[in-house]
C-alpha atoms as a PDB file:
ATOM      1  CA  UNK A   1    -105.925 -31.549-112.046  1.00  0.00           C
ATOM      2  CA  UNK A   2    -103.838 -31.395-109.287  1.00  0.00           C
ATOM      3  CA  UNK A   3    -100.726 -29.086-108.731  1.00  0.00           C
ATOM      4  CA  UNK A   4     -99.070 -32.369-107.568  1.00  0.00           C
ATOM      5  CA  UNK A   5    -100.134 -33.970-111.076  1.00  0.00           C
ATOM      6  CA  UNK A   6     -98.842 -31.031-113.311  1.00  0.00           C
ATOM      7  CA  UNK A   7     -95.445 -30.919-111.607  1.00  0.00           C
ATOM      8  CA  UNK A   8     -95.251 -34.749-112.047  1.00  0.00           C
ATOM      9  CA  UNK A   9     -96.250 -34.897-115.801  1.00  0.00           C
ATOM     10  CA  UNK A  10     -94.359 -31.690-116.401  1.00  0.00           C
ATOM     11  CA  UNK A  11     -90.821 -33.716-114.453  1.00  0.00           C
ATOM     12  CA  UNK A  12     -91.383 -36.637-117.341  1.00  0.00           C
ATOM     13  CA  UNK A  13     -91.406 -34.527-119.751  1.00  0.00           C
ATOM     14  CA  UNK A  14     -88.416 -32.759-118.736  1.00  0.00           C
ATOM     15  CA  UNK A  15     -86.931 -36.587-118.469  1.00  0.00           C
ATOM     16  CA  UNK A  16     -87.787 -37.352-121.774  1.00  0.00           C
ATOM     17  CA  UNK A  17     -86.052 -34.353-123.005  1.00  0.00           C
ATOM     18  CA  UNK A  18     -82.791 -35.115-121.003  1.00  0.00           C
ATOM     19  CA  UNK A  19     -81.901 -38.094-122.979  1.00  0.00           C
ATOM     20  CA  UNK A  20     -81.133 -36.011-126.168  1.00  0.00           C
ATOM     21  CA  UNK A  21     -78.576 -33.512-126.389  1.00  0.00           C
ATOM     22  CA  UNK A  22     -79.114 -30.111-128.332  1.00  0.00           C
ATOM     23  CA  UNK A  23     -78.442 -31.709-131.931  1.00  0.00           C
ATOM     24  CA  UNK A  24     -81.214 -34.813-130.636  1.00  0.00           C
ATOM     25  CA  UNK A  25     -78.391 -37.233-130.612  1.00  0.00           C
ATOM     26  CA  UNK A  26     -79.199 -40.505-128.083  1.00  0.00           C
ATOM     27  CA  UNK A  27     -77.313 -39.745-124.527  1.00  0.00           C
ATOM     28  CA  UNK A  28     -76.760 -42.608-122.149  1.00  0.00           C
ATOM     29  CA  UNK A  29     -77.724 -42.800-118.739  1.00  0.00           C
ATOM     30  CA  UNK A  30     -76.257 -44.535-116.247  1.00  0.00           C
ATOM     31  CA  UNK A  31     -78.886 -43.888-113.521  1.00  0.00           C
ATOM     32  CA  UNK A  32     -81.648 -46.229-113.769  1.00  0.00           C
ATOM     33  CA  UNK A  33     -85.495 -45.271-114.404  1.00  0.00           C
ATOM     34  CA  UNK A  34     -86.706 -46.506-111.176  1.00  0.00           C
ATOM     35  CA  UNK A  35     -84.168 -44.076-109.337  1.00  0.00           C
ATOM     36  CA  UNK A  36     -85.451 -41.074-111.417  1.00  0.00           C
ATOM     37  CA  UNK A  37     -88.859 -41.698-110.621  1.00  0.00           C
ATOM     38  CA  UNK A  38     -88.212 -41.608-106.925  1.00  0.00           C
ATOM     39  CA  UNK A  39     -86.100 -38.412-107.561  1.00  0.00           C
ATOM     40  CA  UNK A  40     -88.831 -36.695-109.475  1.00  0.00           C
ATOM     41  CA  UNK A  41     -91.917 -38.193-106.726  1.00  0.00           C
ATOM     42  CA  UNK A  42     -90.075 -36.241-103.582  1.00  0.00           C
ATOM     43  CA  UNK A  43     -89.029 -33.423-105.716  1.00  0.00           C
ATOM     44  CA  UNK A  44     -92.741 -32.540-106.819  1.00  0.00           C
ATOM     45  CA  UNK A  45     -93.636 -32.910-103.207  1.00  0.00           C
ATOM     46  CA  UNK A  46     -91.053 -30.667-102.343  1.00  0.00           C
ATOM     47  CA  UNK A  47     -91.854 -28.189-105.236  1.00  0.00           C
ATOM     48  CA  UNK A  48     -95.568 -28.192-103.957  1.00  0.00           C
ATOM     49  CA  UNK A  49     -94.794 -27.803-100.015  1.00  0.00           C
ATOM     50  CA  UNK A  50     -92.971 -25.033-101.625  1.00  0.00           C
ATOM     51  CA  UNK A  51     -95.885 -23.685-103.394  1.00  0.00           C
ATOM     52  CA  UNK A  52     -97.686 -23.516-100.067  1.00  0.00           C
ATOM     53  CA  UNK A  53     -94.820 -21.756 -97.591  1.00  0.00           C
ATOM     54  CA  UNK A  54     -93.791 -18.350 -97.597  1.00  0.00           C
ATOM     55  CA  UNK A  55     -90.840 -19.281 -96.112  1.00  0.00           C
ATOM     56  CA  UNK A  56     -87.473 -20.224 -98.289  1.00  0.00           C
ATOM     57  CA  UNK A  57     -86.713 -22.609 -96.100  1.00  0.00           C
ATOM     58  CA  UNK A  58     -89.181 -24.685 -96.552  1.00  0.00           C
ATOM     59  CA  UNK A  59     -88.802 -25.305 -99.899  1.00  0.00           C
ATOM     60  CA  UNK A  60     -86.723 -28.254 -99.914  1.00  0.00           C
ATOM     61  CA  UNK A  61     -87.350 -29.378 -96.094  1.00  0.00           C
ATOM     62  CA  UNK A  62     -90.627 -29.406 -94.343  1.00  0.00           C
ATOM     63  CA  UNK A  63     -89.659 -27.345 -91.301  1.00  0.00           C
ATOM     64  CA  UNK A  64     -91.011 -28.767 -87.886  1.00  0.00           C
ATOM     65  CA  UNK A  65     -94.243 -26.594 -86.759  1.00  0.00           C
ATOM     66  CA  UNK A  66     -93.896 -24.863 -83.246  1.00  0.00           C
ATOM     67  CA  UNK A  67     -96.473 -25.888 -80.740  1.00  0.00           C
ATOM     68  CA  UNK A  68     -99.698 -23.407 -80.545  1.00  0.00           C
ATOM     69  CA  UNK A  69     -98.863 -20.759 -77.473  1.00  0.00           C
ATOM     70  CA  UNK A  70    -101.753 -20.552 -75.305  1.00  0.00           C
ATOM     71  CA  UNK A  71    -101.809 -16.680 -76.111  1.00  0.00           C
ATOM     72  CA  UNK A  72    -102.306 -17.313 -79.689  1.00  0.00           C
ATOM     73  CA  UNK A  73    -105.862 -16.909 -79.574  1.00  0.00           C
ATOM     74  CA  UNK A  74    -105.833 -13.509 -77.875  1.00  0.00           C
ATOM     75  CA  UNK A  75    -105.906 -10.139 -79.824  1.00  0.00           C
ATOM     76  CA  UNK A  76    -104.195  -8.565 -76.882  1.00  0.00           C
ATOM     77  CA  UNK A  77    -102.394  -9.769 -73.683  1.00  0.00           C
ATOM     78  CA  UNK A  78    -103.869  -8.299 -70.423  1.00  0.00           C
ATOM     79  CA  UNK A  79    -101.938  -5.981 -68.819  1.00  0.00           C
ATOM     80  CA  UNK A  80    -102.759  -2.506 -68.085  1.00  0.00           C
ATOM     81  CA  UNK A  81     -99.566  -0.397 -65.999  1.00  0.00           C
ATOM     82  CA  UNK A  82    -100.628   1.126 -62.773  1.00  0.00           C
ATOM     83  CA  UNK A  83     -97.331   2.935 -61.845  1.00  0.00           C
ATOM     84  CA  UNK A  84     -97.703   1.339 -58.235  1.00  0.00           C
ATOM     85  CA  UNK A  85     -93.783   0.811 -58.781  1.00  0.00           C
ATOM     86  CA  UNK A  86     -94.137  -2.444 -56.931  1.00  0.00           C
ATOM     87  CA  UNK A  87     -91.959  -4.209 -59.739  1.00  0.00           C
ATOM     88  CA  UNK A  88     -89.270  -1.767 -58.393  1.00  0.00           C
ATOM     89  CA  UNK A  89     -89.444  -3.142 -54.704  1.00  0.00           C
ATOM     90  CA  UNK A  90     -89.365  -6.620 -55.224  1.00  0.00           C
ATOM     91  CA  UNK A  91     -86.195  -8.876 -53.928  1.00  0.00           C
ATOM     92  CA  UNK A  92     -83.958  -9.487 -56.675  1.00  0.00           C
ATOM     93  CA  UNK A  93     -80.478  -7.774 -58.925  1.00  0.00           C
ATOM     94  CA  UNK A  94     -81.618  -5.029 -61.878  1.00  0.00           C
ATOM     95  CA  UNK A  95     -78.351  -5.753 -64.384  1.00  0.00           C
ATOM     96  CA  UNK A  96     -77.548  -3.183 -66.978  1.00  0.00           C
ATOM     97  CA  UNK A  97     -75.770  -4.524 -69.779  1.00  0.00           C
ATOM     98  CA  UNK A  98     -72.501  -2.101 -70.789  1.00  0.00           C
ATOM     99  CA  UNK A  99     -74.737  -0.109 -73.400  1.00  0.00           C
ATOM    100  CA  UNK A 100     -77.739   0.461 -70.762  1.00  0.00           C
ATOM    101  CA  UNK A 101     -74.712   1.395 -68.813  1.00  0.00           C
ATOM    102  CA  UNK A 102     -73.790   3.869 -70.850  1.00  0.00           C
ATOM    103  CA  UNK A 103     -77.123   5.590 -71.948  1.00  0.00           C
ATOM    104  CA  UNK A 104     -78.241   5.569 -68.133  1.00  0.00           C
ATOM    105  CA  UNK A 105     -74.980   7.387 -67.028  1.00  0.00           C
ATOM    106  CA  UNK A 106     -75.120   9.707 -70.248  1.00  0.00           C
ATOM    107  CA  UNK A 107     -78.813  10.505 -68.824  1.00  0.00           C
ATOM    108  CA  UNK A 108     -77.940  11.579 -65.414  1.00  0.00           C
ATOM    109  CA  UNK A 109     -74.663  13.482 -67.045  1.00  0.00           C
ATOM    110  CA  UNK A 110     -72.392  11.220 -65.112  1.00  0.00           C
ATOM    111  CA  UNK A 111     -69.503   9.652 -66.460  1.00  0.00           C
ATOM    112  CA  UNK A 112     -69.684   5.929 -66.491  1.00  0.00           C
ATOM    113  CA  UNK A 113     -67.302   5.587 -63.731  1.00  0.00           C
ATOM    114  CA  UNK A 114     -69.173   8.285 -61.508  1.00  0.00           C
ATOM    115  CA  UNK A 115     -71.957   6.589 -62.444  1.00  0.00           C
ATOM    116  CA  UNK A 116     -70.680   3.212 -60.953  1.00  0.00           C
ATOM    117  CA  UNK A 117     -69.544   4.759 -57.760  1.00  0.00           C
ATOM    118  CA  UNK A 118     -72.887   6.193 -57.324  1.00  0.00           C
ATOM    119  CA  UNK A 119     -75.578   3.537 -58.261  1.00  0.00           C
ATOM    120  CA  UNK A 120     -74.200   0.530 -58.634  1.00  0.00           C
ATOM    121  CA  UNK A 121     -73.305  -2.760 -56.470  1.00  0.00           C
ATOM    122  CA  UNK A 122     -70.957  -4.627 -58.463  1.00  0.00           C
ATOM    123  CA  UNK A 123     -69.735  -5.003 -61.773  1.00  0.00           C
ATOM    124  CA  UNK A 124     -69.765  -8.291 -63.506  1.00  0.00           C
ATOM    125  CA  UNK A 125     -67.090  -8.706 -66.524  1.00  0.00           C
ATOM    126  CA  UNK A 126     -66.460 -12.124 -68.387  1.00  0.00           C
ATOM    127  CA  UNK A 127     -63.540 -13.301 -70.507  1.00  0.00           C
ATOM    128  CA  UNK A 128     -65.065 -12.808 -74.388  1.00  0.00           C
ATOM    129  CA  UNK A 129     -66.747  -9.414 -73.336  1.00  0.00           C
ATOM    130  CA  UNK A 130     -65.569  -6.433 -75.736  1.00  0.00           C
ATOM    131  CA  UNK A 131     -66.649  -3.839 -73.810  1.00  0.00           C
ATOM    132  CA  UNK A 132     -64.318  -2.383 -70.493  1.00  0.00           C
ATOM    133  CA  UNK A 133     -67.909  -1.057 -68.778  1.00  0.00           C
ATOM    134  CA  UNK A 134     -69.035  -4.894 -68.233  1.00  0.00           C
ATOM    135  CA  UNK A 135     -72.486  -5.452 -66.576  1.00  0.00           C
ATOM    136  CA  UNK A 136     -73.652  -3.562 -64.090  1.00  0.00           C
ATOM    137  CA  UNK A 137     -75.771  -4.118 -60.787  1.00  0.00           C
ATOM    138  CA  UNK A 138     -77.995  -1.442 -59.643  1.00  0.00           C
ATOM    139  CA  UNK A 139     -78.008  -0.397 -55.510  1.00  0.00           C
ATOM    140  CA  UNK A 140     -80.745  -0.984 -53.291  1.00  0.00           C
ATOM    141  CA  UNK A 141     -82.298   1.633 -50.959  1.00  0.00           C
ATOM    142  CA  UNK A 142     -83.983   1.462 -48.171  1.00  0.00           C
ATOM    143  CA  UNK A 143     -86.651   3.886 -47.660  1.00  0.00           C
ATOM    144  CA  UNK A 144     -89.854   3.946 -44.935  1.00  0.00           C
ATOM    145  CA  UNK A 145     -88.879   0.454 -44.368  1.00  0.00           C
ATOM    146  CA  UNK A 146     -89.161  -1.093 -47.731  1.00  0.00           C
ATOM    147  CA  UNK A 147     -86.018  -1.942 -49.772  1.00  0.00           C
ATOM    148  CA  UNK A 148     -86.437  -0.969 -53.511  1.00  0.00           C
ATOM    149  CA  UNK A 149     -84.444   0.105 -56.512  1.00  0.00           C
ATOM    150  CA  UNK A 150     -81.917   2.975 -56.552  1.00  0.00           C
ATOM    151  CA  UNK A 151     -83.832   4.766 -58.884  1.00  0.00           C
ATOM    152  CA  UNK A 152     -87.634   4.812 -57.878  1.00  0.00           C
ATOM    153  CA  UNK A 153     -88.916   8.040 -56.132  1.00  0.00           C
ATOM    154  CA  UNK A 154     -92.292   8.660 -55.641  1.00  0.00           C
ATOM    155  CA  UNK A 155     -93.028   5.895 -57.696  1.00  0.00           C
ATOM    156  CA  UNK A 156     -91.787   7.079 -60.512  1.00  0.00           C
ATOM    157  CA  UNK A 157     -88.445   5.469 -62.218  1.00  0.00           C
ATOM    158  CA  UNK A 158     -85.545   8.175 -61.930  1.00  0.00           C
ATOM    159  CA  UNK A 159     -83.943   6.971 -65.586  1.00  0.00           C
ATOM    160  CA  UNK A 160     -87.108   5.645 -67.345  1.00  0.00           C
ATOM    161  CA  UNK A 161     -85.748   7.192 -70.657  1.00  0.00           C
ATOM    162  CA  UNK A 162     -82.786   4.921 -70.011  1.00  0.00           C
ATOM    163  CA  UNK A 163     -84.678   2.121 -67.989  1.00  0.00           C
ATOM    164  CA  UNK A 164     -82.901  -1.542 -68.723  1.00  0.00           C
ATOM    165  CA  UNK A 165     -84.600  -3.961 -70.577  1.00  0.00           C
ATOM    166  CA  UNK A 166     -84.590  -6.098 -68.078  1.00  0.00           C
ATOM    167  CA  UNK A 167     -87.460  -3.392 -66.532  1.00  0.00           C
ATOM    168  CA  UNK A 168     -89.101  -2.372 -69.924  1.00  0.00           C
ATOM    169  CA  UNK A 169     -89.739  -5.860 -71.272  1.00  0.00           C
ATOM    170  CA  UNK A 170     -91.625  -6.763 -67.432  1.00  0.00           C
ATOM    171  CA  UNK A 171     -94.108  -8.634 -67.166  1.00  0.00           C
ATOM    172  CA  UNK A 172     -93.328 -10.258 -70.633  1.00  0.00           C
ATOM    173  CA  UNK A 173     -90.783 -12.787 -69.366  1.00  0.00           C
ATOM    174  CA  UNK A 174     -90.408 -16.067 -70.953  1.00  0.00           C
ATOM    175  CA  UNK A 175     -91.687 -17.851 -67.082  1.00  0.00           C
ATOM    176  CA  UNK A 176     -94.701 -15.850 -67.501  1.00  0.00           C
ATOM    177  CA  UNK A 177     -95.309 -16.455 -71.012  1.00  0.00           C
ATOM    178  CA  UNK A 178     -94.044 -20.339 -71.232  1.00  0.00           C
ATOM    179  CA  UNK A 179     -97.559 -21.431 -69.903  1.00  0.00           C
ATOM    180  CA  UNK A 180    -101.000 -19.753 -69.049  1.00  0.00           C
ATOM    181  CA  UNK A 181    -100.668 -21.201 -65.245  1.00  0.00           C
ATOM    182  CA  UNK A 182     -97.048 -19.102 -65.303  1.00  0.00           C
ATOM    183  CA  UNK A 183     -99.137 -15.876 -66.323  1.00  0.00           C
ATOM    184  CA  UNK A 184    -101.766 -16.017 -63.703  1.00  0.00           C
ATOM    185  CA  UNK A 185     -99.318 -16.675 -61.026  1.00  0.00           C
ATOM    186  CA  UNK A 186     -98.001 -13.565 -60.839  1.00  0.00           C
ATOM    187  CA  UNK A 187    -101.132 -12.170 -60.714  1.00  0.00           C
ATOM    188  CA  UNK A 188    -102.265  -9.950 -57.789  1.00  0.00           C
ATOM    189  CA  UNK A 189    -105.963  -9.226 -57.317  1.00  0.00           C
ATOM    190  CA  UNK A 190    -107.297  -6.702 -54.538  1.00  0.00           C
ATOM    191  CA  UNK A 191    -109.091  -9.444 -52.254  1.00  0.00           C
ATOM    192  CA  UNK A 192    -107.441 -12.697 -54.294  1.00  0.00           C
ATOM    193  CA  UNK A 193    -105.593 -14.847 -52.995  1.00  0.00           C
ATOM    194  CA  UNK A 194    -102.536 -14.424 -54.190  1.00  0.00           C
ATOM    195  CA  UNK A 195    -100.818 -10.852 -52.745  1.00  0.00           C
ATOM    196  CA  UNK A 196     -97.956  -8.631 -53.658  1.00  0.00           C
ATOM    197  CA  UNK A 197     -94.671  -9.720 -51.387  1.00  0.00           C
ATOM    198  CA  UNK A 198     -91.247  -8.393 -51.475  1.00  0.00           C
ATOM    199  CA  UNK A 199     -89.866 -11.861 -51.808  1.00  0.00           C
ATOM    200  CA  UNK A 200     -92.395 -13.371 -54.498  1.00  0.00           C
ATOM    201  CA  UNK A 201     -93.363 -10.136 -56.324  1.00  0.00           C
ATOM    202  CA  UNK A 202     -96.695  -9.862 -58.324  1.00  0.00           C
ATOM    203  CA  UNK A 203     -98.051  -7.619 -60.497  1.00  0.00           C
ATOM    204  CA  UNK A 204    -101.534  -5.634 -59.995  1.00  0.00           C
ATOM    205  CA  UNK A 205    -101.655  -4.735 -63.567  1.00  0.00           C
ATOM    206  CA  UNK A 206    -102.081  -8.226 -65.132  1.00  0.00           C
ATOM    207  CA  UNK A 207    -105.164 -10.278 -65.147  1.00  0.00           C
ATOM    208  CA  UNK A 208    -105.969 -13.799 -65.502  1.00  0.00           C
ATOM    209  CA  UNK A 209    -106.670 -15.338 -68.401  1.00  0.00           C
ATOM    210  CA  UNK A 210    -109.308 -18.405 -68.411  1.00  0.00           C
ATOM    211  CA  UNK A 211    -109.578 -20.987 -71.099  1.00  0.00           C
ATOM    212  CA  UNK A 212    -107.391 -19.254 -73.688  1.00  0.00           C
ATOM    213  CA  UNK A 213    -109.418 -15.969 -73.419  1.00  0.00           C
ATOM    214  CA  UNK A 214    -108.735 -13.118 -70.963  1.00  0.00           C
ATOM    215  CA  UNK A 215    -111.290 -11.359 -68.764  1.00  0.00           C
ATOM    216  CA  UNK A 216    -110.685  -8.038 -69.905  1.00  0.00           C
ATOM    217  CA  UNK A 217    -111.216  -6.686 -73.775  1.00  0.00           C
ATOM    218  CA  UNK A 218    -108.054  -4.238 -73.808  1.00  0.00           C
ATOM    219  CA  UNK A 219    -104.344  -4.487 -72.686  1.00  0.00           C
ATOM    220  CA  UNK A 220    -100.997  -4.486 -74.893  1.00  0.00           C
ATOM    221  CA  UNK A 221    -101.343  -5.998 -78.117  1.00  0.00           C
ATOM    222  CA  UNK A 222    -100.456  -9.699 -79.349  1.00  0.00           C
ATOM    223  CA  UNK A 223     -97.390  -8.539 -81.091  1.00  0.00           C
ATOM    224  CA  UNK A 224     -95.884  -5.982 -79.179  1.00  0.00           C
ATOM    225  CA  UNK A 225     -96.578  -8.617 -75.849  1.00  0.00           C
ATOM    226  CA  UNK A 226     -94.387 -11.265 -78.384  1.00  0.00           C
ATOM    227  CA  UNK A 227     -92.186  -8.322 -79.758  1.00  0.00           C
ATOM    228  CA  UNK A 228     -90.801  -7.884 -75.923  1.00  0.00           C
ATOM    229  CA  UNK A 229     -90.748 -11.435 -75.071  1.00  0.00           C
ATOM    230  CA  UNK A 230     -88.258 -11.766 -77.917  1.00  0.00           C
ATOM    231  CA  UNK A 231     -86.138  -8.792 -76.597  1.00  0.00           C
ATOM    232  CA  UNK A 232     -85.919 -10.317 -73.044  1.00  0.00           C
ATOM    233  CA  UNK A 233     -84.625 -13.429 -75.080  1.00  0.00           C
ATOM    234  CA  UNK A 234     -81.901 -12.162 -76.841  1.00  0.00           C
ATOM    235  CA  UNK A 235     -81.083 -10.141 -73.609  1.00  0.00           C
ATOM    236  CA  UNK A 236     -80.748 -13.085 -71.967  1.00  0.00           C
ATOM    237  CA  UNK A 237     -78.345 -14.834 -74.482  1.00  0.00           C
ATOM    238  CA  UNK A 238     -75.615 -11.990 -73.721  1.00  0.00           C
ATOM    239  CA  UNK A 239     -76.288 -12.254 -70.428  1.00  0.00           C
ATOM    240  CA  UNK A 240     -73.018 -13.116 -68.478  1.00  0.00           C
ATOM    241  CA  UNK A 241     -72.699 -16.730 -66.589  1.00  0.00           C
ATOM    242  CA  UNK A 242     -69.718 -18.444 -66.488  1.00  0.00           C
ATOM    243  CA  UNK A 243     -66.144 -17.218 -64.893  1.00  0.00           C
ATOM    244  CA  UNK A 244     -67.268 -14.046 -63.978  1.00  0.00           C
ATOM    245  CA  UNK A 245     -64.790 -11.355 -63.176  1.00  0.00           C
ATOM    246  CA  UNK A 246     -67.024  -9.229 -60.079  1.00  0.00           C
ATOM    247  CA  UNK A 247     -65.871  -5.774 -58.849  1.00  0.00           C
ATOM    248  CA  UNK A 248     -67.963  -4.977 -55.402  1.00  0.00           C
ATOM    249  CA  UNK A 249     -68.998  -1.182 -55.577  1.00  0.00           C
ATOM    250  CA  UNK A 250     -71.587  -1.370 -52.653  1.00  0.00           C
ATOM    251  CA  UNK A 251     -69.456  -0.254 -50.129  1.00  0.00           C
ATOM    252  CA  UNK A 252     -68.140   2.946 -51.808  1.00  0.00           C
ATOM    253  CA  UNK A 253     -70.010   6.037 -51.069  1.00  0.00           C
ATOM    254  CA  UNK A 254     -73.401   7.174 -52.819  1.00  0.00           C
END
């Protein structure tokens, strides 16, 4: 028999029982049978979605199932590093948000404010932010021609213990994970078409994926590739939009 069956029959029973009180004495009931029966029908379908979810949730509602990713399928997402610090050269503002602030200043044994004055552009404050450091955007430099982050030397990031999320959670951005053809756009293949550019970026470490697999066995792992995504998310949510309160620092000396 059923689950659906036993919660049913066990639901009349527990009717039956209702219509006597503790010393069996007749109790009327206003609410007609048909009524209960319709009660007790979606309640035992509830009680058995409920059986079948681990999440609480769900017990009472049937919560509306998320469309398949197309990375689902993979064990691992792949990208593989190269340290070519082309990520670090490509057009476009590096915020720190006023605890990444903090921790990068606290790194380099600057004070925050020394820290501004030295590295970054502007400061970007808005009205229901708690914290006096507000948001902070890292200089550019220009060096053998290419203009590139502050903080990359020799490839190497100058405050990677203290890097911004912004730079840690890379290439796991939600336009790069919203669709497989977002993914493979950004990558760059030696002899491809598609090349590395200071205004459009690319990455050399990723590698297309075809048909829901990906061409290589190894890379970073299904849930740490997700794990980031959701970082970047929430990191976004803070992020500051609307009347934005902008100190310039760019033209105060390095």
């Amino acid at each position: 028999m059923s689950s659906l069956a036993w919660i049913i029959i066990s639901l009349s029973l527990l009717h039956e029982t209702r219509c006597f009180s503790i010393v069996d004495k007749p109790i009327r009931r206003k609410e007609s049978s048909l009524q209960s029966s319709v009660d007790d029908l979606l309640l035992a379908q509830a009680l058995q979605r409920s059986s079948q979810s681990t999440n609480p949730l769900d017990q009472l509602f049937d919560s509306s199932k998320k469309n398949p990713t197309w990375y689902e399928s993979l064990n691992s997402l792949p990208f593989d590093c190269t340290e070519c610090g082309k990520c670090c050269q490509t057009k476009g503002d590096v915020y720190l948000d006023p605890a990444e602030t903090k921790n990068a200043a606290d790194l380099l044994d600057l004070s925050v404010e020394d820290f501004k004055e030295q590295h970054v552009a502007r400061v970007e404050h808005f009205p229901t932010d708690r914290h006096e450091i507000g948001w902070t955007v890292l200089k550019h430099k220009e060096e053998d021609g290419i203009t590139q982050c502050i903080f990359l030397k020799d490839k190497k990031c100058g405050i990677y213990g203290a890097r911004p999320l912004q730079c840690s959670t890379y290439p796991f951005w939600p336009r790069f994970m919203d669709d497989v053809e977002g993914w493979n756009d950004e990558v760059v293949e030696e002899g491809g078409e598609r090349l590395w550019t200071y205004e459009e970026g690319g990455c050399e470490g990723m590698q297309r994926v075809a048909e829901g697999k990906a061409m290589i066995s190894e890379g970073v792992s299904l849930s740490k590739a997700t794990e980031q995504l959701e970082l970047y998310k929430r990191y976004k949510k803070r992020f500051p939009r609307d009347d934005l309160v902008t100190v310039d620092y760019k033209n105060k000396n390095c």
